[in-house]
C-alpha atoms as a PDB file:
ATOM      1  CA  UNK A   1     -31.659  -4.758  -3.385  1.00  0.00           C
ATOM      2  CA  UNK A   2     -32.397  -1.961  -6.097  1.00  0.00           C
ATOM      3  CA  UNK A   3     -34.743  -2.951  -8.529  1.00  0.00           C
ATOM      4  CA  UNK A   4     -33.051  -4.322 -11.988  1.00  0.00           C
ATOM      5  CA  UNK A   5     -29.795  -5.767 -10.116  1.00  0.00           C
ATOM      6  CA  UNK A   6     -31.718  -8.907  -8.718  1.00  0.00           C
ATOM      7  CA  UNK A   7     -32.112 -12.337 -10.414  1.00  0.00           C
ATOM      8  CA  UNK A   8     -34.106 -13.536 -12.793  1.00  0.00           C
ATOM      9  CA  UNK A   9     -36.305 -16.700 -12.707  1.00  0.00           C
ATOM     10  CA  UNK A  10     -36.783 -19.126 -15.764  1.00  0.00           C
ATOM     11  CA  UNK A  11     -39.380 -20.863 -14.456  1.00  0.00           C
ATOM     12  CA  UNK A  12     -40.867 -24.447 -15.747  1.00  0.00           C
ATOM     13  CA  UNK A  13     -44.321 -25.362 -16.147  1.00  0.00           C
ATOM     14  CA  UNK A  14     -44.451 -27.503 -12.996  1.00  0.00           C
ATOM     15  CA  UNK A  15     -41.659 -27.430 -10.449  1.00  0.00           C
ATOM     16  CA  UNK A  16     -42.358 -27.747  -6.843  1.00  0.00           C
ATOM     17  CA  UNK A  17     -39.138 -26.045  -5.974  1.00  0.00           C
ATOM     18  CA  UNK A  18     -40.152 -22.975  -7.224  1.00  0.00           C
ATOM     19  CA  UNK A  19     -42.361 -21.601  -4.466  1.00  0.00           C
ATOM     20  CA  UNK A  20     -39.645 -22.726  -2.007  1.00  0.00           C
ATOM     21  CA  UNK A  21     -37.425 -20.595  -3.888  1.00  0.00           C
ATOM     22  CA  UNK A  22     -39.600 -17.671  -4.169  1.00  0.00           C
ATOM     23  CA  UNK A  23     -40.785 -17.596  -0.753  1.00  0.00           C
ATOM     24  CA  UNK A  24     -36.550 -17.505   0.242  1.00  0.00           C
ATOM     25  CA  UNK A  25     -36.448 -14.774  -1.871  1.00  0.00           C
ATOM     26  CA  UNK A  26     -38.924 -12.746  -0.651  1.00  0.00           C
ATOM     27  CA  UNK A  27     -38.437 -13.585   2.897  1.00  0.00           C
ATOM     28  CA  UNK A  28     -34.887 -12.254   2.356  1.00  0.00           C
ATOM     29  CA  UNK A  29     -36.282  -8.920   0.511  1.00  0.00           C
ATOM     30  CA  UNK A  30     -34.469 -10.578  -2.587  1.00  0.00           C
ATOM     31  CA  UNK A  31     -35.617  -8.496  -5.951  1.00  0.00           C
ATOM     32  CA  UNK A  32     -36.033 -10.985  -8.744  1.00  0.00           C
ATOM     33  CA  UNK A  33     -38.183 -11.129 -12.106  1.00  0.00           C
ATOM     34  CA  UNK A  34     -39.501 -13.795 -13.902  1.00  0.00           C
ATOM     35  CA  UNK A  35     -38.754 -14.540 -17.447  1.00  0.00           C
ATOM     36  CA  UNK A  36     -41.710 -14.492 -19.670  1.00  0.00           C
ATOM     37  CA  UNK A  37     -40.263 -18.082 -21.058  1.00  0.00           C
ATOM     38  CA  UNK A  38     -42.038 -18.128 -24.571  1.00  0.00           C
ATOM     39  CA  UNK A  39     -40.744 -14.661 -25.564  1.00  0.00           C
ATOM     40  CA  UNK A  40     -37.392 -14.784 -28.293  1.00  0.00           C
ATOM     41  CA  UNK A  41     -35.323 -12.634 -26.093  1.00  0.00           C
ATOM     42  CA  UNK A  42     -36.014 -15.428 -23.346  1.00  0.00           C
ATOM     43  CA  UNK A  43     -34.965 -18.582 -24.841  1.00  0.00           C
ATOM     44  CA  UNK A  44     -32.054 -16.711 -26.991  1.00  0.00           C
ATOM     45  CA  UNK A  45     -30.687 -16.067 -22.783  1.00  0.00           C
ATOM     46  CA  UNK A  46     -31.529 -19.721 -22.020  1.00  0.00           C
ATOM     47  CA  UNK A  47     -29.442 -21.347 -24.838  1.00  0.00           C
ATOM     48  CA  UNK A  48     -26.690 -18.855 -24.154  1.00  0.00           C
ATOM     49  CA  UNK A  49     -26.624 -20.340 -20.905  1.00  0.00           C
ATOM     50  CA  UNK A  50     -26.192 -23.774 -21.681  1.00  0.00           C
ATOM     51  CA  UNK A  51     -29.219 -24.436 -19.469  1.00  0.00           C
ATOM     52  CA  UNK A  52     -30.430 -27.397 -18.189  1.00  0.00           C
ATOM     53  CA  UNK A  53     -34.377 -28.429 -17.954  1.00  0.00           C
ATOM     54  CA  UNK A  54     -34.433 -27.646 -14.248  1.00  0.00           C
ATOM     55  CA  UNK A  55     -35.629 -24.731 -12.541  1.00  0.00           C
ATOM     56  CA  UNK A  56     -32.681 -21.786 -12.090  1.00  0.00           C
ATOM     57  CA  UNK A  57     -31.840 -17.972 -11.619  1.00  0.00           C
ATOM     58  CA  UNK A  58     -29.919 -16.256 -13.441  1.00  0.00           C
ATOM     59  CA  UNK A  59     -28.131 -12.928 -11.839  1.00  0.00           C
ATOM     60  CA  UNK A  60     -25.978 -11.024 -14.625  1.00  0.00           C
ATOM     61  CA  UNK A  61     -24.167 -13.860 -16.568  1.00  0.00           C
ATOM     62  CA  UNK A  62     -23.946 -16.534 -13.639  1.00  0.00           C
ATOM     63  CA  UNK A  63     -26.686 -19.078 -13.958  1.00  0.00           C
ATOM     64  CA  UNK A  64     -27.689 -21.368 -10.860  1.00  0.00           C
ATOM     65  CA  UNK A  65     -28.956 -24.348 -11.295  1.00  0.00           C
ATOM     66  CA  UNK A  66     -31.510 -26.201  -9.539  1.00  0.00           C
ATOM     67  CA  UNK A  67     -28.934 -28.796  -8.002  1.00  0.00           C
ATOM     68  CA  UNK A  68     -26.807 -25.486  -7.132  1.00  0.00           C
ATOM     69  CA  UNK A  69     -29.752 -23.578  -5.257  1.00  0.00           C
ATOM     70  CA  UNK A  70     -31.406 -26.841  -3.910  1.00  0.00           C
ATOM     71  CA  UNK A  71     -29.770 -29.251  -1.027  1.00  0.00           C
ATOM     72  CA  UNK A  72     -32.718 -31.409  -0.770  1.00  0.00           C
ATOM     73  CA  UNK A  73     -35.782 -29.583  -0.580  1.00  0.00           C
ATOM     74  CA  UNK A  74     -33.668 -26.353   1.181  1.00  0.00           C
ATOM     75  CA  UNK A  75     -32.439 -23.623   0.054  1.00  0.00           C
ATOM     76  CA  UNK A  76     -28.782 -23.291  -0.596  1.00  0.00           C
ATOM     77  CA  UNK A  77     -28.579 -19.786   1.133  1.00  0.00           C
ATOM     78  CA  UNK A  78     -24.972 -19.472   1.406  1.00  0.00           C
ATOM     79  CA  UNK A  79     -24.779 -19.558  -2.743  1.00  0.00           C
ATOM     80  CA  UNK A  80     -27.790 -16.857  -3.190  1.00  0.00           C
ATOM     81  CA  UNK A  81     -25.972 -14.651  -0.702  1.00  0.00           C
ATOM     82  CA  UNK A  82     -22.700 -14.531  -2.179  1.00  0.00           C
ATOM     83  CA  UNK A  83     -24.244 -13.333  -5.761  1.00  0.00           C
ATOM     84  CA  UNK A  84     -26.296 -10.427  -3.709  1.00  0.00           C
END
């Protein structure tokens, strides 16, 4: 996936899903970012999503959530792959 059309990662202080997610992503040769959360620009995107205080990706305007990308401690791969 061409750099710039990938996700984008809001990331939390602490969340132990996140290196699940990452290594899915990267195991997959999945191009993502990662939001630099205290920036304006950031949390202006975050409240526009109606987000939720969970760990999610964002790919254009579709947000997924962490109960949407998360069955348990798994990835939900079937829901990444459709928004590739």
């Amino acid at each position: 996936m061409a750099e710039g059309t990938g996700f984008t990662e809001y990331p939390l202080k602490f969340c132990p899903r996140r290196e699940i997610q990452k290594e899915f992503l990267k195991a997959h040769r999945i191009w993502y970012e990662t939001a630099d959360m205290p920036s304006a620009n950031t949390l202006t995107e975050l409240l526009a999503g109606f987000f939720e205080m969970a760990y999610f990706l964002r790919k254009g305007k579709t947000f997924l959530m962490s109960k949407e990308l998360f069955t348990v401690d798994c990835v939900n791969e079937e829901r990444i792959f459709h928004l590739c």
